[in-house]
N, C-alpha and C. Protein backbone atom coordinates (compact mmCIF):
# COMPACT_ATOMS: atom_id res chain seq x y z
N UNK A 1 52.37 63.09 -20.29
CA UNK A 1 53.72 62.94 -20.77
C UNK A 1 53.81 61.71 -21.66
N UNK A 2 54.49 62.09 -22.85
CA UNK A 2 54.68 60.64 -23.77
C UNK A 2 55.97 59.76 -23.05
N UNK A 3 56.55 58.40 -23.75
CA UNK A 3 57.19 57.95 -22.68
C UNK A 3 58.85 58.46 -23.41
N UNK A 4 58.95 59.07 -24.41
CA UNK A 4 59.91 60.14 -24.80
C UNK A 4 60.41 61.14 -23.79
N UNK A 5 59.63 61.78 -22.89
CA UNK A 5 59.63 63.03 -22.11
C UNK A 5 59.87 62.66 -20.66
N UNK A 6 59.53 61.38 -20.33
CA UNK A 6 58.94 60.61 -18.84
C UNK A 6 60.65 60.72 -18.25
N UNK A 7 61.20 61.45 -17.25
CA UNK A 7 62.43 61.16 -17.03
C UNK A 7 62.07 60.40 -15.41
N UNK A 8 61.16 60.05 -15.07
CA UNK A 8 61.47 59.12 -14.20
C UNK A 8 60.40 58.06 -14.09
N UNK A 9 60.59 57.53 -15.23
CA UNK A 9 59.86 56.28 -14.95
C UNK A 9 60.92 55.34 -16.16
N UNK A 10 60.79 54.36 -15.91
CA UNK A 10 61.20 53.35 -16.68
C UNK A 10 60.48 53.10 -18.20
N UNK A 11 61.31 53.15 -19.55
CA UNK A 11 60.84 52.65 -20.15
C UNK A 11 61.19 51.03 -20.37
N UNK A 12 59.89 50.36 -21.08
CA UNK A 12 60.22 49.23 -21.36
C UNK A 12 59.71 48.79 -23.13
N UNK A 13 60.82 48.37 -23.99
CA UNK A 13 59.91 47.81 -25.16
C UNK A 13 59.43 47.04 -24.98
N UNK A 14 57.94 47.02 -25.90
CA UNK A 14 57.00 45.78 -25.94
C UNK A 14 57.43 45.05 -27.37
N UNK A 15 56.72 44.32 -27.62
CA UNK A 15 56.34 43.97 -29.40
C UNK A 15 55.88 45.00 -30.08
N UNK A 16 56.39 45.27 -31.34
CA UNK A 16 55.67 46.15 -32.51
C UNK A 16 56.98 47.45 -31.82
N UNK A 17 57.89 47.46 -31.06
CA UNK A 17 58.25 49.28 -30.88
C UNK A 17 57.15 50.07 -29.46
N UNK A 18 56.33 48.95 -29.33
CA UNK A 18 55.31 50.33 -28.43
C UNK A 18 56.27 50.23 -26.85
N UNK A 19 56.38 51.31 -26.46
CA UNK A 19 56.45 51.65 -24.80
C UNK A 19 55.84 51.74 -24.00
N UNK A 20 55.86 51.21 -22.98
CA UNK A 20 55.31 50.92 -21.78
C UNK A 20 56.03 51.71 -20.41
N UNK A 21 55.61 52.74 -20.15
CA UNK A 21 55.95 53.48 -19.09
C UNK A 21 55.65 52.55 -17.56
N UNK A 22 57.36 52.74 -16.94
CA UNK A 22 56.62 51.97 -15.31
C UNK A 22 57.09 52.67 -14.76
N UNK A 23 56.41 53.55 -13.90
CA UNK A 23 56.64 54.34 -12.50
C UNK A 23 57.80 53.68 -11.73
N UNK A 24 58.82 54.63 -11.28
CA UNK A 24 59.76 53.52 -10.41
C UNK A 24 59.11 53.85 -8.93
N UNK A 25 58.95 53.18 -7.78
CA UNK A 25 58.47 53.30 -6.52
C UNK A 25 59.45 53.54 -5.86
N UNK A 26 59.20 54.74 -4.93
CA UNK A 26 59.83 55.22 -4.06
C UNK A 26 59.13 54.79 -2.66
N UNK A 27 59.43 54.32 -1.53
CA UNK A 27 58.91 54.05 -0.48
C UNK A 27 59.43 54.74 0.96
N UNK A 28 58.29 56.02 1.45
CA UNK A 28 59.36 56.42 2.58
C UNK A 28 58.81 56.38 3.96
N UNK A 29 59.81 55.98 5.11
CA UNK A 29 58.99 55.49 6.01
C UNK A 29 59.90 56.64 7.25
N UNK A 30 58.77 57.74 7.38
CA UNK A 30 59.05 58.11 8.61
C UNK A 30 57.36 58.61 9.68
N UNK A 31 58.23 58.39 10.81
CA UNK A 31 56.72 58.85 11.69
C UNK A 31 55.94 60.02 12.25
N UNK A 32 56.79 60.89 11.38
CA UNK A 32 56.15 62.37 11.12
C UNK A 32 55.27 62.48 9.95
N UNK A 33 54.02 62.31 10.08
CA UNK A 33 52.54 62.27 8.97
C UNK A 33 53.26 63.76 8.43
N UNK A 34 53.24 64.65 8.69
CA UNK A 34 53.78 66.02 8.17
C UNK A 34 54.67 65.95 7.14
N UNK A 35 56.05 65.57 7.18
CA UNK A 35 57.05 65.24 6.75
C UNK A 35 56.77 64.44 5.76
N UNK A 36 56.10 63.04 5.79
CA UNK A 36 55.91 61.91 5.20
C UNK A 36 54.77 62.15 4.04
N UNK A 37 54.16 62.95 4.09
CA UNK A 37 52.95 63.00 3.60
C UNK A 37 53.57 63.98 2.56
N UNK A 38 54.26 65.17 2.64
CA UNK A 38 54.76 66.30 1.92
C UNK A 38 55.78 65.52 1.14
N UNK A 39 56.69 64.55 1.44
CA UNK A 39 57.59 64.21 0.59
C UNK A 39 57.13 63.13 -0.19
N UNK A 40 56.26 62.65 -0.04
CA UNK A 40 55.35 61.66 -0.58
C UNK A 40 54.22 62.51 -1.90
N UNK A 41 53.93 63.94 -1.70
CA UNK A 41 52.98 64.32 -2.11
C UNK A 41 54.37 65.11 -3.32
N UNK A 42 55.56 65.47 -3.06
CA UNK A 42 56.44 65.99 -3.84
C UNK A 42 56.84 64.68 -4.91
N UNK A 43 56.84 63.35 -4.33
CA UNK A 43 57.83 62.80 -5.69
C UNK A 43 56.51 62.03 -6.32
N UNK A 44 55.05 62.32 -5.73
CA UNK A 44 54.16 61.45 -6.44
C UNK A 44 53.60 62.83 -7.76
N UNK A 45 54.11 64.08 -7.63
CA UNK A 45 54.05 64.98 -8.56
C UNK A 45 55.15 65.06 -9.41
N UNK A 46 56.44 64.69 -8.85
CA UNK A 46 57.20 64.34 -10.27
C UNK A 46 57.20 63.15 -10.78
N UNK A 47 56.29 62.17 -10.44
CA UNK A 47 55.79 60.97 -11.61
C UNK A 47 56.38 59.72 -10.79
N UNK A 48 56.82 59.72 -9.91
CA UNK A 48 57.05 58.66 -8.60
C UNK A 48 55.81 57.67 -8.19
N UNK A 49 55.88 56.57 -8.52
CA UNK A 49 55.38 55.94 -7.37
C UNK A 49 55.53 55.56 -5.99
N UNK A 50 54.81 56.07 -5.26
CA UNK A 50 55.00 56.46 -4.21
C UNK A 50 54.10 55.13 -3.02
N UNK A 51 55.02 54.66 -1.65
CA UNK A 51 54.24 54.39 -0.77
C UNK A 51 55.26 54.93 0.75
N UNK A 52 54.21 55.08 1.87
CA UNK A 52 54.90 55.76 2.97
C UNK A 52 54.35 54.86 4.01
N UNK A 53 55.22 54.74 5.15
CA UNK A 53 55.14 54.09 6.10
C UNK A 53 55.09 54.97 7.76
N UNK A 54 54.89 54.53 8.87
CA UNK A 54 55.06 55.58 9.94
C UNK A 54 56.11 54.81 10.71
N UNK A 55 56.03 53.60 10.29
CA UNK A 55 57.18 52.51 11.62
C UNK A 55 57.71 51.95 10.51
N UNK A 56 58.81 50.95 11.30
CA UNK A 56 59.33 49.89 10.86
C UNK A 56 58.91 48.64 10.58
N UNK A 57 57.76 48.71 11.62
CA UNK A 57 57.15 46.83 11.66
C UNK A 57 55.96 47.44 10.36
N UNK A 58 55.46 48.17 9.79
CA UNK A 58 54.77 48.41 8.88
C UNK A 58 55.66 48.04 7.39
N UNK A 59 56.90 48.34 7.44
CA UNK A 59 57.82 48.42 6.41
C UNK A 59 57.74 46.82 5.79
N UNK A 60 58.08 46.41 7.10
CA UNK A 60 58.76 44.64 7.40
C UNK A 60 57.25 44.27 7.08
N UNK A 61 56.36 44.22 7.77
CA UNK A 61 55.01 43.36 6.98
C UNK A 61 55.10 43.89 5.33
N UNK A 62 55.01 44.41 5.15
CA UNK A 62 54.60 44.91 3.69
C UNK A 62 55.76 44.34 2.65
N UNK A 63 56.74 44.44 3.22
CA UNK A 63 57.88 43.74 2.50
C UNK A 63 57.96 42.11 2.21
N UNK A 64 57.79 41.75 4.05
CA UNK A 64 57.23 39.73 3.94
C UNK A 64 56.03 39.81 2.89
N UNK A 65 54.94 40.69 3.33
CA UNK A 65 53.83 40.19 2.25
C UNK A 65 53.81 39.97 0.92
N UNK A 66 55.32 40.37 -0.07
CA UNK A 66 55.45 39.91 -1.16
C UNK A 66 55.23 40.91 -2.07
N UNK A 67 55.28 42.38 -1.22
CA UNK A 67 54.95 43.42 -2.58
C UNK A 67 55.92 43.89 -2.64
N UNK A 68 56.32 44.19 -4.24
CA UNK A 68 57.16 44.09 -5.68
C UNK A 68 58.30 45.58 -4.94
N UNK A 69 59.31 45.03 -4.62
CA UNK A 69 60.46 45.98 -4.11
C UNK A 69 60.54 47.08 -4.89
N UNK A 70 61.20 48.65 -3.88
CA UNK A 70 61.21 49.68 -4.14
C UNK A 70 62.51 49.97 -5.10
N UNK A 71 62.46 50.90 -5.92
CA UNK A 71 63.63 51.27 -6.51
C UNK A 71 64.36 52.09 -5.62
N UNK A 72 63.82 52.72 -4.24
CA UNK A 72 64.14 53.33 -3.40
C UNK A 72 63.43 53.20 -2.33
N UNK A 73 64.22 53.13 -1.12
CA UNK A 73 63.83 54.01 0.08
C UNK A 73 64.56 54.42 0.86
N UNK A 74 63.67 55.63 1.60
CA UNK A 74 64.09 56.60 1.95
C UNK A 74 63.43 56.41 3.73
N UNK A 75 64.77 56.47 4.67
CA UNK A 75 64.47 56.15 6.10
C UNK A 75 64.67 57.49 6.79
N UNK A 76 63.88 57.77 7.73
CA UNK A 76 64.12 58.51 8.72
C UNK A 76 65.01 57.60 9.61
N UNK A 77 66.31 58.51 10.29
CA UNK A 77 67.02 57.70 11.56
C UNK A 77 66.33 57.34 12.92
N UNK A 78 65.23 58.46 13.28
CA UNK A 78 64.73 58.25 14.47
C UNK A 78 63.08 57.71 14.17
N UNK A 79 63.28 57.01 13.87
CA UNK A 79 62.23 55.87 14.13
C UNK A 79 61.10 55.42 15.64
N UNK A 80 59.98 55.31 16.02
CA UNK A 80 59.87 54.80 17.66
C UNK A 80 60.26 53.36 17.53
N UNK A 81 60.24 52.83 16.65
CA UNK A 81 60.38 50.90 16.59
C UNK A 81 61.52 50.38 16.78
N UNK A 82 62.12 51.78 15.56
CA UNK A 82 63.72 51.01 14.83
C UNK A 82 64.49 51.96 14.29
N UNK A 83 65.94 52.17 14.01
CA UNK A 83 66.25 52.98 13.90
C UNK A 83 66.83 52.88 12.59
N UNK A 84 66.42 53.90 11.49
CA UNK A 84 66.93 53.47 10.13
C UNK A 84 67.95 52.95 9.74
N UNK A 85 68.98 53.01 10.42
CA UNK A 85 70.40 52.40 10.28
C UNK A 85 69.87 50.76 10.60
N UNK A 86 69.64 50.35 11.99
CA UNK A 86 68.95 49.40 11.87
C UNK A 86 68.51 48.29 10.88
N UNK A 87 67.26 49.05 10.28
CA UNK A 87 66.37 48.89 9.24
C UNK A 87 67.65 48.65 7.82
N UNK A 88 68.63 49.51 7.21
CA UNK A 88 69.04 49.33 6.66
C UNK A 88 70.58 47.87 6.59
N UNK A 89 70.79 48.17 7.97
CA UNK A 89 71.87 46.85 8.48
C UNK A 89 70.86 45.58 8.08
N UNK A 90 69.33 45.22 8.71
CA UNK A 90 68.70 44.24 8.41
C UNK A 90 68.76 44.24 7.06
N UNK A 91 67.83 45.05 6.35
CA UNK A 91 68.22 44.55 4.92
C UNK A 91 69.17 44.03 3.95
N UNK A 92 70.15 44.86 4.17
CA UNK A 92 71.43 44.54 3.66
C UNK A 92 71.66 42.75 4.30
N UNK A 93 71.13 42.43 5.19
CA UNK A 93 71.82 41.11 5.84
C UNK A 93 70.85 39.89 4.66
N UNK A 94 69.75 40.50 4.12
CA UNK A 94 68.99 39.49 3.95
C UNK A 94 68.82 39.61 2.36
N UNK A 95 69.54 38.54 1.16
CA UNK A 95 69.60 38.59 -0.01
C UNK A 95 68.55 39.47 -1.13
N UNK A 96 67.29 39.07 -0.71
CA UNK A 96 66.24 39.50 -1.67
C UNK A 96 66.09 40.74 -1.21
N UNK A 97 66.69 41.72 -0.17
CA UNK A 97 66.47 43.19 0.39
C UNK A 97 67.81 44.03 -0.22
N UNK A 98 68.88 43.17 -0.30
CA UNK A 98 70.24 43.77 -0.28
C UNK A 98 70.54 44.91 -0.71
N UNK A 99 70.03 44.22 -2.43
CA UNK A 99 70.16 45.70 -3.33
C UNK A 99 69.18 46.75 -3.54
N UNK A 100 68.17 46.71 -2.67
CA UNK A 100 67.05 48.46 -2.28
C UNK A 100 68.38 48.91 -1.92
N UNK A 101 67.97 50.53 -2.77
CA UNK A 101 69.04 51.59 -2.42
C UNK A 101 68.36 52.17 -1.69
N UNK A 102 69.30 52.76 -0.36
CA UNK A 102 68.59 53.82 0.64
C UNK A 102 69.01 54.92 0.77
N UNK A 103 68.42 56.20 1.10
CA UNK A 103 68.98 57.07 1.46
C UNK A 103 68.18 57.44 2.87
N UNK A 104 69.15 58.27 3.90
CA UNK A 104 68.25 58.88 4.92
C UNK A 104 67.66 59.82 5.06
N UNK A 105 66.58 60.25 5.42
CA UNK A 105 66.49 61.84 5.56
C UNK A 105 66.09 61.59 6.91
N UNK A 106 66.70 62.75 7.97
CA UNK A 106 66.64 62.82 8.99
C UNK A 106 67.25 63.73 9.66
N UNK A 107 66.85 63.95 11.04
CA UNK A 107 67.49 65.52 11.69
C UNK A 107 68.42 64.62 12.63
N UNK A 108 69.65 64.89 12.46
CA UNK A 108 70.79 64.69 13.17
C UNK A 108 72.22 65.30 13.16
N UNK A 109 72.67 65.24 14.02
CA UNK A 109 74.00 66.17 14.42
C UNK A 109 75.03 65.83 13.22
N UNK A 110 76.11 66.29 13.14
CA UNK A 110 77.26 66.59 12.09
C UNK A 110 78.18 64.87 11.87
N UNK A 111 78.30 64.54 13.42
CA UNK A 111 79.00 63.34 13.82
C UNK A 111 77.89 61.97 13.52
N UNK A 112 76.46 61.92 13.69
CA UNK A 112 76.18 61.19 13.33
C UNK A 112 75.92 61.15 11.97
N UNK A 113 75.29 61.84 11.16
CA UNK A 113 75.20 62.14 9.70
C UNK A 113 76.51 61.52 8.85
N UNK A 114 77.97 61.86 9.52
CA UNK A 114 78.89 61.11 8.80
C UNK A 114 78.72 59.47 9.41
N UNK A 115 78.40 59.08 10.78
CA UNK A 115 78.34 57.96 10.73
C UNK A 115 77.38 57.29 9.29
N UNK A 116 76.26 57.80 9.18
CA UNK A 116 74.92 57.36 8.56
C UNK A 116 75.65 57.28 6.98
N UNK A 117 76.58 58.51 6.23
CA UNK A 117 76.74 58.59 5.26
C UNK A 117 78.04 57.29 5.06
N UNK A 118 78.26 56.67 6.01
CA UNK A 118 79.00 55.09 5.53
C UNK A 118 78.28 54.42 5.27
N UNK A 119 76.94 54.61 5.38
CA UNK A 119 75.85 53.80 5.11
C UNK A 119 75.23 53.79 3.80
N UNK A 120 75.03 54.59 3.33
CA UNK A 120 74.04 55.52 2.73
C UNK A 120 73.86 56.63 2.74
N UNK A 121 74.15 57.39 1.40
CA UNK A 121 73.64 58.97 1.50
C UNK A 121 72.37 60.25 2.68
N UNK A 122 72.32 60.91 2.81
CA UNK A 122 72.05 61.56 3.81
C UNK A 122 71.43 62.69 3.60
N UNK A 123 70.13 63.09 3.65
CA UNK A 123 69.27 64.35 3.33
C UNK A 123 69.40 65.04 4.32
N UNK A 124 69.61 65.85 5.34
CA UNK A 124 69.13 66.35 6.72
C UNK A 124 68.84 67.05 6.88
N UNK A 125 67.00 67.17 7.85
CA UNK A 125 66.28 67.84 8.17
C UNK A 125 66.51 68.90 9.02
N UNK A 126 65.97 70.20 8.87
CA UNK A 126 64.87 70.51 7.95
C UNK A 126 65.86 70.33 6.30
N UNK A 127 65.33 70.38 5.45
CA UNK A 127 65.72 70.56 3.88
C UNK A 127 64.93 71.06 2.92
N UNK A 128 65.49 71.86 2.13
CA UNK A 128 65.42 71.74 0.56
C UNK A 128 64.41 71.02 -0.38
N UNK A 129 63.38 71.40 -0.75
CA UNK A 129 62.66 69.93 -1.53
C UNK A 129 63.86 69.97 -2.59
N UNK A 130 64.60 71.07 -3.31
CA UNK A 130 65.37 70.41 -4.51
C UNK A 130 66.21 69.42 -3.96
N UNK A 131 67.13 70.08 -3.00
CA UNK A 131 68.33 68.57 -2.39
C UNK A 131 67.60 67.27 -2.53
N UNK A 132 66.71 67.19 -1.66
CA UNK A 132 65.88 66.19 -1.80
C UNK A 132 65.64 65.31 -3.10
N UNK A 133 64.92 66.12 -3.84
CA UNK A 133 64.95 65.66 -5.41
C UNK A 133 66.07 65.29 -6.10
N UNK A 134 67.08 66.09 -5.63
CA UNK A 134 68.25 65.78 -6.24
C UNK A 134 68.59 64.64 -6.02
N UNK A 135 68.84 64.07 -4.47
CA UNK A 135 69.47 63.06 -3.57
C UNK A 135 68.36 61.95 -4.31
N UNK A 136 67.32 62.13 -5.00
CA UNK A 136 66.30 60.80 -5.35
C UNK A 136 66.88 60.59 -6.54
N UNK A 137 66.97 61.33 -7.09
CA UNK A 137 67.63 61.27 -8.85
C UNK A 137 68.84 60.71 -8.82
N UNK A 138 69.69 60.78 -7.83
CA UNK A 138 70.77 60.16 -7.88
C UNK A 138 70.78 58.93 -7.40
N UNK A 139 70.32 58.23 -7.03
CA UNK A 139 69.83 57.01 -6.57
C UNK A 139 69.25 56.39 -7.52
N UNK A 140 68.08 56.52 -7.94
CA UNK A 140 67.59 56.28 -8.95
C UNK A 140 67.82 56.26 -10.65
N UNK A 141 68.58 57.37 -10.55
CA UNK A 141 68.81 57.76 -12.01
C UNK A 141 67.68 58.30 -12.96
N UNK A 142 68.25 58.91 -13.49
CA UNK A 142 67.18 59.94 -14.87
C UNK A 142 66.43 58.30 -16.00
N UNK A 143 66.97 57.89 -16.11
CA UNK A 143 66.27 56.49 -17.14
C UNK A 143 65.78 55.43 -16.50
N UNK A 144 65.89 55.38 -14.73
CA UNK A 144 65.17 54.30 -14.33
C UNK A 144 66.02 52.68 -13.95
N UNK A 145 65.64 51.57 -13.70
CA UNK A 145 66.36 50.54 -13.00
C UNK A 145 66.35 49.72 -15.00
N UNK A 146 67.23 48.76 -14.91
CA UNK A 146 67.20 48.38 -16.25
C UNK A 146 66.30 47.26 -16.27
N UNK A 147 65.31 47.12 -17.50
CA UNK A 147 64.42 46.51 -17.16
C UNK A 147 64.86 45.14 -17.52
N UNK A 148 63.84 43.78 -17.37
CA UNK A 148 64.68 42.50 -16.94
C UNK A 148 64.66 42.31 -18.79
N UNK A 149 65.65 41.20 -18.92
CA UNK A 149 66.09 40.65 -19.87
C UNK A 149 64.86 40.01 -20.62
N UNK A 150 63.92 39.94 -20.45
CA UNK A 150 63.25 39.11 -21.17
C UNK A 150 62.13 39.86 -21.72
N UNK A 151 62.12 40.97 -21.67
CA UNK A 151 61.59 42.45 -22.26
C UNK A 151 61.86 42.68 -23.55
């Protein structure tokens, strides 16, 4: 794909006019390898950068360790560690996490799903890979996060 055609990755100008395509990263952390692995294997085929997690304390190291925040992630609610709401209340509490956009995907009843959707949008399992796709695109957007000012 030229970076004309790329609808989900970020362009950025360089010097001279040339483009520089950047993958936006999607990060999804649930503890179904099944689940995780298939939705991981769906948005790393529509041009996603992709990383997946099985817990929470995997999320949280990887995050302290200083690697370069997601344009998304995407939580399962039932977690064994933590419970995505959780996970998303922490972030939100802590400045440099705030603005990751989340969405959930997860199997839950009618009453909690509206709790979750005060939170954050809401995929629920089983699903749709389009919903899915859809629910990423909207988060993300078709052109990507705006790139920094000094570009």
């Amino acid at each position: 794909m030229d970076g004309r055609s790329c609808s989900f990755a970020t362009r950025v100008r360089l010097g001279a006019g040339k483009l520089l395509r950047v993958a936006k990263a999607v990060w999804v952390v649930d503890d179904d390898q099944l689940t995780r692995t298939a939705v991981l294997a769906v948005l790393n085929e529509l041009g996603y950068e992709t990383r997946g997690f099985a817990n929470a304390e995997d999320l949280y190291n990887t995050l302290v360790d200083g690697a370069p925040h997601p344009q998304l992630l995407i939580l399962d609610q039932r977690l064994p560690d933590e419970g995505g709401s959780t996970i998303a209340h922490s972030l939100r509490e802590r400045p440099q996490y705030r603005d990751i956009p989340i969405l959930f995907m997860t199997a839950i009843d009618d009453e909690e799903a509206d709790r979750l959707a005060s939170i954050a949008p809401v995929v629920r399992k089983p699903f749709d890979v389009d919903v899915l796709v859809s629910a990423v695109q909207a988060q993300v957007g078709p052109e990507g996060p705006t790139p920094p000012p000094w570009l």
